[in-house]
Protein backbone atom coordinates (compact mmCIF):
# COMPACT_ATOMS: atom_id res chain seq x y z
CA UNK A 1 -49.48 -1.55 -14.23
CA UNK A 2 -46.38 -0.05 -16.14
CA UNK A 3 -47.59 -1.65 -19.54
CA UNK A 4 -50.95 0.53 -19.15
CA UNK A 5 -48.33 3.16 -18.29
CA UNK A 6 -46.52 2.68 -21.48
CA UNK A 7 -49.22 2.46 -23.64
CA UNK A 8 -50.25 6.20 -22.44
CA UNK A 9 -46.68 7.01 -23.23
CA UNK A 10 -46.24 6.02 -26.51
CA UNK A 11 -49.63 7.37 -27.72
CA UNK A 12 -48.74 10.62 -26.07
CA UNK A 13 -45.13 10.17 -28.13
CA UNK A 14 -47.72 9.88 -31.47
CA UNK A 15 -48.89 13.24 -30.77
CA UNK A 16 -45.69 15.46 -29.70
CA UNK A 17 -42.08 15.43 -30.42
CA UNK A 18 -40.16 14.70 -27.19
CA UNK A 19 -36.39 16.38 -26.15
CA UNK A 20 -34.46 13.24 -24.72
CA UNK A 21 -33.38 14.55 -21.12
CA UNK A 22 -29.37 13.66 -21.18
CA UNK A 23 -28.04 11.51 -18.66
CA UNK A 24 -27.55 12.86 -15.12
CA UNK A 25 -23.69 13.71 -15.09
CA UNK A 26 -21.89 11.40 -12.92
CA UNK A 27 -24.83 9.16 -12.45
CA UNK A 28 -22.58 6.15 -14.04
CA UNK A 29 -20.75 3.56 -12.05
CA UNK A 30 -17.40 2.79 -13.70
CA UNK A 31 -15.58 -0.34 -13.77
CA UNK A 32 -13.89 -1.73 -10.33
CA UNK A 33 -10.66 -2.28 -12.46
CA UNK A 34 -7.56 -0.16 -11.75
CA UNK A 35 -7.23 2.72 -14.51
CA UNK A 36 -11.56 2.50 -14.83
CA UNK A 37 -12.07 6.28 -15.06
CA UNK A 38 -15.55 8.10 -15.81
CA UNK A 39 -16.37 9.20 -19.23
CA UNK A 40 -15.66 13.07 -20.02
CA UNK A 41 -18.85 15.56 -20.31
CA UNK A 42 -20.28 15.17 -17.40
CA UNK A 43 -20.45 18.52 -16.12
CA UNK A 44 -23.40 20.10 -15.07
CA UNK A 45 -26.06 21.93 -17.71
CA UNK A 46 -26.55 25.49 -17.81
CA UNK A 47 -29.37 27.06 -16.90
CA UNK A 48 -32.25 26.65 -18.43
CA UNK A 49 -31.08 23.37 -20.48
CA UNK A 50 -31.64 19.93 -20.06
CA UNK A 51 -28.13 17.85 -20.28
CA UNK A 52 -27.19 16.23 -23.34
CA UNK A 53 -24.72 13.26 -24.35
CA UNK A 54 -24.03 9.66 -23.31
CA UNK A 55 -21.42 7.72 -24.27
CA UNK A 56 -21.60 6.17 -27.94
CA UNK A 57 -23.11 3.10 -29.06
CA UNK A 58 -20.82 0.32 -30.22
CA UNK A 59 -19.57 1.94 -33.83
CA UNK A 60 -18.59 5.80 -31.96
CA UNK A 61 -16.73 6.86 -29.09
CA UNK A 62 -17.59 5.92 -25.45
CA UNK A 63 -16.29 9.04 -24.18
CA UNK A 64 -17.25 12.05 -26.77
CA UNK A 65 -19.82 13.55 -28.91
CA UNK A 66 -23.53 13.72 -27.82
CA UNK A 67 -26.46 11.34 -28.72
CA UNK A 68 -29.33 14.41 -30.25
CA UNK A 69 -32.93 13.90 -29.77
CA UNK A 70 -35.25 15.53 -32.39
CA UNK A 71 -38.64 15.08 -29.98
CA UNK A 72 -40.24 17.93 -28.04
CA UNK A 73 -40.54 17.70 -24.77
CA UNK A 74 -44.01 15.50 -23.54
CA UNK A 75 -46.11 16.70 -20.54
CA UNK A 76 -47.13 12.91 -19.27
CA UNK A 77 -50.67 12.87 -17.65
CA UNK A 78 -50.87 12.70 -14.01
CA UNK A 79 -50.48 9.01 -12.92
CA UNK A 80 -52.22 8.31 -9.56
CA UNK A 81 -49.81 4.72 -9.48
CA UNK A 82 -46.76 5.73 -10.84
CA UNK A 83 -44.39 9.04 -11.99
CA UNK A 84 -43.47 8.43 -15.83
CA UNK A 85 -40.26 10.14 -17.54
CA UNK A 86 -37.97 9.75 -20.65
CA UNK A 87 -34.09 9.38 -20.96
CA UNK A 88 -31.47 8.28 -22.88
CA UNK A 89 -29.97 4.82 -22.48
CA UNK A 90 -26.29 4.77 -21.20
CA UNK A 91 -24.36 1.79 -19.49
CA UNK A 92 -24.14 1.47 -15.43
CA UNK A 93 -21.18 -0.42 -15.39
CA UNK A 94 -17.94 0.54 -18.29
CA UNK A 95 -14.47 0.42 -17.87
CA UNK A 96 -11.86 2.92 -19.51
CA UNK A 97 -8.35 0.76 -19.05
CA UNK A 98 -4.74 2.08 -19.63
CA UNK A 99 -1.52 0.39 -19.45
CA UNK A 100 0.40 1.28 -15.97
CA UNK A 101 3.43 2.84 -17.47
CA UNK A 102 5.07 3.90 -20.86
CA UNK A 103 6.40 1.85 -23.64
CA UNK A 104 5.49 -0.35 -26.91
CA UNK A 105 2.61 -2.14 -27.41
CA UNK A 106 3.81 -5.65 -28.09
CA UNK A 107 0.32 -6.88 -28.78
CA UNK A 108 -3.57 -6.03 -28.79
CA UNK A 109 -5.57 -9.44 -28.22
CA UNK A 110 -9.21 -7.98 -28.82
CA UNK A 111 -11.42 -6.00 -30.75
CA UNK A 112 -14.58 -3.69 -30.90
CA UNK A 113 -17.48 -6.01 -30.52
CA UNK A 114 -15.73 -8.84 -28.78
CA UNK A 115 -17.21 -10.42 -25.63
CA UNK A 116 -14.15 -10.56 -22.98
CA UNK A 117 -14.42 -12.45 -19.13
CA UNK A 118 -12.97 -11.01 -15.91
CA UNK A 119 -9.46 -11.79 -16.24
CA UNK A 120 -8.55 -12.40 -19.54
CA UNK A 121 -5.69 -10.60 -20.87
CA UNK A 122 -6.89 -7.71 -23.67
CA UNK A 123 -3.31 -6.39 -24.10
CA UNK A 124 0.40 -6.39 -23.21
CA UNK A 125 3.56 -3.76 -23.46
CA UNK A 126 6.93 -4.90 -24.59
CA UNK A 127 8.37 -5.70 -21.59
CA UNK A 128 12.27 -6.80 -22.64
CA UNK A 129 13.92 -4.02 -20.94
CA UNK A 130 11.78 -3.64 -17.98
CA UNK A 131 12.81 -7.98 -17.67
CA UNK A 132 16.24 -6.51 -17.47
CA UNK A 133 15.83 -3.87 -14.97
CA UNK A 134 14.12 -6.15 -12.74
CA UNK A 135 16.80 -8.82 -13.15
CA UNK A 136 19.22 -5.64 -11.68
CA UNK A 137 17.17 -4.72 -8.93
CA UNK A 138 16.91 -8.01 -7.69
CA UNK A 139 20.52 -8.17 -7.62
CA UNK A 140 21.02 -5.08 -6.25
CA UNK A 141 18.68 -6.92 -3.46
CA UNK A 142 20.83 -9.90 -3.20
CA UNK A 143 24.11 -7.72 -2.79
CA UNK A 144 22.41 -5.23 0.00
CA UNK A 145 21.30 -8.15 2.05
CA UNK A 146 24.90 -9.75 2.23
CA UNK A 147 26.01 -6.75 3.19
CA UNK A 148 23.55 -6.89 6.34
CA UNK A 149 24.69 -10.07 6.68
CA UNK A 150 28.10 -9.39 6.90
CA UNK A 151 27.42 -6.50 9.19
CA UNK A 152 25.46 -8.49 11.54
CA UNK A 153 28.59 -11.10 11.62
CA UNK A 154 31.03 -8.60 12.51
CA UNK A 155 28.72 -6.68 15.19
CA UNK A 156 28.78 -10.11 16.83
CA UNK A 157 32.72 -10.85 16.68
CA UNK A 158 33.40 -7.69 17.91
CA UNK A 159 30.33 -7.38 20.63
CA UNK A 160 32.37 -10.95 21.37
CA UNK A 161 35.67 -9.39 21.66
CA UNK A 162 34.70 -6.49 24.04
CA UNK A 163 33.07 -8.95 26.33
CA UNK A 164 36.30 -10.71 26.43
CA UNK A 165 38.50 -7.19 26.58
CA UNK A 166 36.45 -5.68 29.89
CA UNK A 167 36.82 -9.61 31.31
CA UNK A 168 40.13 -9.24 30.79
CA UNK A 169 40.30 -6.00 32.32
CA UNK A 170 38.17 -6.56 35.01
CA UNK A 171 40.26 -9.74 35.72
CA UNK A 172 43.81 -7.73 35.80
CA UNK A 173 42.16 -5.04 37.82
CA UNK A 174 41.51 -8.26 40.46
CA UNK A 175 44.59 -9.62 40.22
CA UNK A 176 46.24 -6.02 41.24
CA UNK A 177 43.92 -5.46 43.77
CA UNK A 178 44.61 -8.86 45.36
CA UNK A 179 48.53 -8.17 44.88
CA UNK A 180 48.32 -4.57 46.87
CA UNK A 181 46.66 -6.60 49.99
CA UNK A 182 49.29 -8.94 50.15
CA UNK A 183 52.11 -6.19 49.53
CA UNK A 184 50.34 -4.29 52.46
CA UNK A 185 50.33 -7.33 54.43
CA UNK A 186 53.78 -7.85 54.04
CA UNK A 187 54.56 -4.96 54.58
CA UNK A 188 53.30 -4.92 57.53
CA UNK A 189 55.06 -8.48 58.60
CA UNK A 190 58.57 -6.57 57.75
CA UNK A 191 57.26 -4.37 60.76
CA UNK A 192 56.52 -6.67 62.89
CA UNK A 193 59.62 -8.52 62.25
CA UNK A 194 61.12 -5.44 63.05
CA UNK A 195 58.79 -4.85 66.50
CA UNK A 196 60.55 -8.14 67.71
CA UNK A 197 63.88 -7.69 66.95
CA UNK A 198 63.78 -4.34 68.98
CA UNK A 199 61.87 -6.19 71.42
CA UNK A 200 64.54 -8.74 71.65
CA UNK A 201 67.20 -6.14 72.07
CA UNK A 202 65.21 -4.10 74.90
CA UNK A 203 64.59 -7.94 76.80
CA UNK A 204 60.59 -6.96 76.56
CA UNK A 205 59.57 -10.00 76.57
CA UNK A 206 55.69 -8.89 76.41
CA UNK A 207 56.26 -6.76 72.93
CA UNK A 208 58.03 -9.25 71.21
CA UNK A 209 55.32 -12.20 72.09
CA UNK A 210 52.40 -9.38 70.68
CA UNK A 211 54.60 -9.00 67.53
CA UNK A 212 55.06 -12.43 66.65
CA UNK A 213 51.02 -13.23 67.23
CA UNK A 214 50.63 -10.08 64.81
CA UNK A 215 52.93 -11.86 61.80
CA UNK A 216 51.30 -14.78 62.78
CA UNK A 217 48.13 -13.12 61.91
CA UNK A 218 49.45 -11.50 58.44
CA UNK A 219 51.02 -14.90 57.40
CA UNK A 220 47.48 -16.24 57.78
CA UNK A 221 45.94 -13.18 56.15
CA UNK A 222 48.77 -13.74 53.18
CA UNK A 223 47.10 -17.04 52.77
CA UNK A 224 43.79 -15.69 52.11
CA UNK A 225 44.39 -13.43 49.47
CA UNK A 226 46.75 -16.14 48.06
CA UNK A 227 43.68 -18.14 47.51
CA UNK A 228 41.69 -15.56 46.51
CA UNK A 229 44.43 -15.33 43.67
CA UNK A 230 44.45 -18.94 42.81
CA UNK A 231 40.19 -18.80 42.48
CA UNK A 232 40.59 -15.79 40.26
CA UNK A 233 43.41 -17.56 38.17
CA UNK A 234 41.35 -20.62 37.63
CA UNK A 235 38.15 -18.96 37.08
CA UNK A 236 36.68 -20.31 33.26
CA UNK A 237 35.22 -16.61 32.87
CA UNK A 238 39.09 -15.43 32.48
CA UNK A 239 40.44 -17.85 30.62
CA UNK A 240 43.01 -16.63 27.77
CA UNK A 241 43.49 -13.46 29.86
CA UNK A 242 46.69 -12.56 30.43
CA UNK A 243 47.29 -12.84 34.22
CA UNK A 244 50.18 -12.25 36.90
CA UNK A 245 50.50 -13.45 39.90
CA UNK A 246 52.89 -10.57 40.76
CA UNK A 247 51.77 -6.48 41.20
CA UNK A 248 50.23 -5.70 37.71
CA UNK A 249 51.87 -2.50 36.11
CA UNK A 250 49.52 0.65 35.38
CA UNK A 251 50.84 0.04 31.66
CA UNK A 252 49.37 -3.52 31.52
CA UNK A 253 45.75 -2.00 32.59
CA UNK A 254 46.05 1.03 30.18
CA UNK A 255 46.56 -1.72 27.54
CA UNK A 256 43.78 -3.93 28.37
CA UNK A 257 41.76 -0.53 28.90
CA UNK A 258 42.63 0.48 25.59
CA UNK A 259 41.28 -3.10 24.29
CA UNK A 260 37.91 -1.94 25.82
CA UNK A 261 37.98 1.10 23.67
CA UNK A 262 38.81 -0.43 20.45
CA UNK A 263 36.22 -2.76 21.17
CA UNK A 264 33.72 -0.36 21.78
CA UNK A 265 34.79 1.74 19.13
CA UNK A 266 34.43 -1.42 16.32
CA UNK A 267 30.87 -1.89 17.58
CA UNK A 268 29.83 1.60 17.45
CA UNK A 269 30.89 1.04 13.45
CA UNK A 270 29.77 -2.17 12.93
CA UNK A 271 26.32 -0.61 14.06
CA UNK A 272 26.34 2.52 11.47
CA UNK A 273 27.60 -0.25 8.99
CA UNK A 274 24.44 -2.46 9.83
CA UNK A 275 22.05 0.59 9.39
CA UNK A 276 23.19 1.57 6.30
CA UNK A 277 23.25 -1.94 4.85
CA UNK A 278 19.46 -1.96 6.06
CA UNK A 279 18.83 1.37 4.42
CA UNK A 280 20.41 0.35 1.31
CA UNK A 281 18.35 -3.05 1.44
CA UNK A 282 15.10 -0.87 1.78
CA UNK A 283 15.65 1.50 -1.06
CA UNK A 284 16.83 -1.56 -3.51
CA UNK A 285 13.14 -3.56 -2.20
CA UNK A 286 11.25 -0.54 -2.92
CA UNK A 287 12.91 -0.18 -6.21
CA UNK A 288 12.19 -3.82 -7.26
CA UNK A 289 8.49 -3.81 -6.02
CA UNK A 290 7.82 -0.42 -8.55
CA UNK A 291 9.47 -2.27 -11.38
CA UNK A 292 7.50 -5.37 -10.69
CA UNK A 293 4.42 -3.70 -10.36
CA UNK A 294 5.35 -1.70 -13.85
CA UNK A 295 5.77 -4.66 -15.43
CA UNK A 296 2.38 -6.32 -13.81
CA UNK A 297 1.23 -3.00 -15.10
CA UNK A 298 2.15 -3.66 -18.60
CA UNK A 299 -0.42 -6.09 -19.36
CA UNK A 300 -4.56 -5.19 -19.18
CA UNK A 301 -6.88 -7.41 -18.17
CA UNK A 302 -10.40 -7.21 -18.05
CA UNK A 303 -12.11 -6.22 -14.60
CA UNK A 304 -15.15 -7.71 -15.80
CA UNK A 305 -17.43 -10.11 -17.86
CA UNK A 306 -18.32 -7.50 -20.61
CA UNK A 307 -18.01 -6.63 -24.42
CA UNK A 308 -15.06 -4.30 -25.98
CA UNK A 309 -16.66 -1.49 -26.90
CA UNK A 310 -13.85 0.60 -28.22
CA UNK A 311 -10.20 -0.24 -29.21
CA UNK A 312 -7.90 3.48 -29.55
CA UNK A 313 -4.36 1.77 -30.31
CA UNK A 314 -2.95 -1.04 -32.28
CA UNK A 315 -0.21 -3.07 -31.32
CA UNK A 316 3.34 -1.61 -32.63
CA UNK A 317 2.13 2.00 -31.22
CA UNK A 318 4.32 3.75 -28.28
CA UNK A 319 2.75 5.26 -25.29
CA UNK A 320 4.04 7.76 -23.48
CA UNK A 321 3.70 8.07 -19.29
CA UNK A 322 0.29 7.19 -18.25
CA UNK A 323 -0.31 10.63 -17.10
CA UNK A 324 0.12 11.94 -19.88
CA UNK A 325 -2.46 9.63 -22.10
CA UNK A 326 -5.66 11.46 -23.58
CA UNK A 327 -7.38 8.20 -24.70
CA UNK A 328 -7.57 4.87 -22.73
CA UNK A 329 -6.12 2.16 -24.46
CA UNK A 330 -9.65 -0.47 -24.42
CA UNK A 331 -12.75 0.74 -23.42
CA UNK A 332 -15.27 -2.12 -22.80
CA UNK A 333 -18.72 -2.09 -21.31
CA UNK A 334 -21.38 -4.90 -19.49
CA UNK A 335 -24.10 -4.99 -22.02
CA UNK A 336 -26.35 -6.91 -19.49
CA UNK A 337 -26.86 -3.55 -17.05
CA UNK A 338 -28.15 -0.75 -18.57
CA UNK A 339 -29.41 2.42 -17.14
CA UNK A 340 -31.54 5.14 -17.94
CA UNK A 341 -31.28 8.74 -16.66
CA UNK A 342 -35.31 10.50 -16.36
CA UNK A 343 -35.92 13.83 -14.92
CA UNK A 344 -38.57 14.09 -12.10
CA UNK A 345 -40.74 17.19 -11.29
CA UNK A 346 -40.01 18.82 -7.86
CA UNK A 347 -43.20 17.94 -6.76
CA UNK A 348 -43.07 13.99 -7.62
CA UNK A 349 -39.96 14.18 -5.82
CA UNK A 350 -41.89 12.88 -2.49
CA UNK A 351 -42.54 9.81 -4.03
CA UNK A 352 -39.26 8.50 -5.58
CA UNK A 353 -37.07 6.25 -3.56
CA UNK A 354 -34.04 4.54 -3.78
CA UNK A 355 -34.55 0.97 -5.08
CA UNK A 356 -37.75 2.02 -5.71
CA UNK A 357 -39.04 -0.44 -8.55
CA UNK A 358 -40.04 1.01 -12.02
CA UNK A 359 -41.15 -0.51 -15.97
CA UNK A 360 -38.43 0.29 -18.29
CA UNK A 361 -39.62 0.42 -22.20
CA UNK A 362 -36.73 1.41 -25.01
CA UNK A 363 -38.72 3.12 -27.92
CA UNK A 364 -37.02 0.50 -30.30
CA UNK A 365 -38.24 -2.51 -28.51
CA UNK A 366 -42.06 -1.33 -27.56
CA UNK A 367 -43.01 -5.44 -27.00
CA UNK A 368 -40.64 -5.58 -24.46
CA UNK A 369 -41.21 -6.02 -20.51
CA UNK A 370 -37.96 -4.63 -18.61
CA UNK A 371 -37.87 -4.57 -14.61
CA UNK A 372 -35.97 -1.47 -13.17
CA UNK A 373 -34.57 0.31 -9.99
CA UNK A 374 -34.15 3.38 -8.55
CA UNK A 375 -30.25 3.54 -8.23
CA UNK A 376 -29.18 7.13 -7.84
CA UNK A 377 -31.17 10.37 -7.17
CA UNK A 378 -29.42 13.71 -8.19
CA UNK A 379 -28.97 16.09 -5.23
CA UNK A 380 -28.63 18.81 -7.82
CA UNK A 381 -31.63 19.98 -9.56
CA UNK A 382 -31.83 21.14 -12.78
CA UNK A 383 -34.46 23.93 -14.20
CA UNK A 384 -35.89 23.99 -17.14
CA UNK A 385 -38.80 27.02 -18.58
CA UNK A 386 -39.03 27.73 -14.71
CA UNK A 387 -39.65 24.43 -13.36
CA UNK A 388 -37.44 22.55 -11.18
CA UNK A 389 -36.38 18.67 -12.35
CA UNK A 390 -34.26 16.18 -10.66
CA UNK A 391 -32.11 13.43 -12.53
CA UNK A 392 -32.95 9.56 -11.00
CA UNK A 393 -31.01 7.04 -12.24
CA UNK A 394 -32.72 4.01 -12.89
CA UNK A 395 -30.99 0.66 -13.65
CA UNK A 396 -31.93 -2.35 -15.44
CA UNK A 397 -31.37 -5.55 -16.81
CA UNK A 398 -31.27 -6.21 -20.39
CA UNK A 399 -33.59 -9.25 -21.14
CA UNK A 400 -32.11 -11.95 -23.24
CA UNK A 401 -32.94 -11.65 -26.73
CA UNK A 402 -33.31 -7.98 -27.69
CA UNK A 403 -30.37 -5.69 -28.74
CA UNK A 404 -30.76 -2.40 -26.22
CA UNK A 405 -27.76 -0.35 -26.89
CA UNK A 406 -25.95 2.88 -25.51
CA UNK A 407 -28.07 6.32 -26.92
CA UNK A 408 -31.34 4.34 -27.69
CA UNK A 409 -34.60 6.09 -25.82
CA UNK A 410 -36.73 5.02 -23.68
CA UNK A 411 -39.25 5.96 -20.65
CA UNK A 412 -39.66 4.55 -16.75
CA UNK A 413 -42.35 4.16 -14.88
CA UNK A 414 -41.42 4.51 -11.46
CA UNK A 415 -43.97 2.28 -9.34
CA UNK A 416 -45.62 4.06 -6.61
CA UNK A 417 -45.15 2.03 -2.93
């Protein structure tokens, strides 16, 4: 059906000069690489004007200047099976690449016209110093982590030493509590001793038998606490304490109190110590992961199966920050998907869908059958002598065989459903 279509086309071109409607700003699909940007120009038309300008054809620039159409603009016939509108050819899928950071190009491996795979590398940076920075961070790496290292080792010994401090402590503070029961207790045997004797003297006979079962009593309680002592003395948990079996001085726990503290207090830096080695480690890992990914950023390699279209530098040249760049480095372009950008009457609009199909015919290659879809339909209309137009995007498939390039014409017929 679209050949009968394109037949009525062409004869129709015979007998009017047609104004290519520019591509659809925006309508193009750039390159999954990273640094792929769009093409400039692709602002909206002012009113009244059809767009103009695609990117260049192999010999010009991708990304300026305008393709010009002499041809006046053709009222098609109504088509009962299909709506019928010219464009300009541009590619759907391009690539604009740039180098990652600044520096020297140490060596351009392609040129215009070449055909390129996904992956190969197009281009690479001098990257002698950037070698040597990363050779620094890492060791800056190295040294922060055996500092954590260090600090972890330390936090242990002392976390170690406190431990053994406040068992120390704990096991002096026993061993005095133990001692004051059996000073009480003899204490209180002196008094009883003393309960007999006057006993004795007085010839009360009852009192001194009661004072003798009491010391019996506190010898037996002394026993206790004596083995109390020996179990605490023996005790693994307090072994290399520093223990007495007689009252322990309030200087002797102030010292192993004070071992506490010190202990505490070494931990407590050991910890800061630990977090700043960590910090330090942190900043010096984020520092060596930008420099390696400048330096993976110093070499371009090509997102996709495609052909160089345009090459802006040659190798020797300096670049400066990548924000800074005006022109990408390579621009290259898949010759095998093309695309051309019609305008539809409001009133057609019904009857265009997305992945709609549609007959593609370039004006230079009139023998040639080319399948197309609907890809993109404009949301943004565009007016022209009072009537309303939308941009749809249709994409194709260039046929082996036949050379369709960037700025040719050409018309779609989009196939009714």
């Amino acid at each position: 059906m679209y050949r009968i279509v394109k037949i009525a086309t062409l004869i129709f071109f015979s007998l009017a000069v047609v104004i290519s409607l520019a591509a659809c700003g925006g309508s193009q699909s750039g390159g999954s690489a990273e640094g792929a940007q769009a093409p400039p120009n692709s602002s909206a038309p002012p009113e009244g004007q059809l767009p103009s300008g695609a990117p260049g054809g192999l010999s010009g620039s991708p990304v300026s200047g305008s393709v010009q159409n002499t041809q006046q603009a053709l009222e098609l016939p109504v088509q009962t099976s299909s709506i019928v509108g010219t464009g300009t050819v541009t590619v759907a899928t391009y690539a604009n690449l740039y180098f990652g950071s600044a520096g020297q190009i140490a060596s351009i491996n392609v040129k215009q016209g070449d055909q390129v795979t996904k992956g190969t590398i197009l281009a690479k940076l001098d990257t002698s110093s950037l070698e040597l920075t990363l050779a620094q961070d890492q060791n800056t790496v190295d040294q922060a982590q055996a500092a954590i290292d260090q600090a972890q080792q330390s936090l242990l010994q002392d976390q170690l030493s406190l431990v053994q401090a406040q068992q120390n402590l704990n096991a002096q503070e026993d061993v005095q509590a133990i001692q004051e029961e059996i000073d009480n207790v003899n204490y209180k045997i002196a008094a009883a001793q003393a309960m007999v004797k006057e006993g004795s003297r007085s010839g009360d006979s009852t009192e001194v038998k009661y004072w003798r079962e009491m010391i019996t009593e506190y010898e037996t309680e002394i026993v206790r606490y004596q083995e109390q002592m020996e179990t605490l003395l023996s005790d693994p948990v307090n072994a290399g304490s520093t223990l007495i079996t007689d009252a322990t001085s309030a200087t002797e726990i102030q010292q192993y109190t004070l071992a506490v503290q010190i202990a505490q207090q070494q931990i407590t830096t050991d910890q800061s110590n630990l977090a700043a080695a960590q910090s330090n480690l942190i900043l010096a890992q984020k520092t060596l992961e930008l420099d390696q990914l400048q330096l993976a950023q110093a070499t371009i390699l090509a997102p996709l199966d495609g052909l160089i279209a345009q090459v802006y530098y040659q190798t020797g040249d300096i670049l400066s920050a990548p924000s800074q760049s005006q022109d990408p480095v390579i621009y290259m372009i898949d010759p095998g998907t093309m695309q051309l950008d019609i305008y539809v009457n409001e009133l057609d609009m019904p009857q265009v869908k997305l992945n709609q199909k549609a007959g593609v015919s370039i004006n230079a290659f009139p023998d040639a059958e080319i399948d197309g879809v609907v890809s993109a339909i404009s949301p943004v209309s565009t007016t022209l002598d009072g009537v309303i137009y939308y941009c749809v995007t249709v994409n194709f498939s260039v046929p082996s065989g036949i050379d369709v390039r960037t700025g040719m014409n050409g018309s779609a017929a989009l196939i009714s459903q």
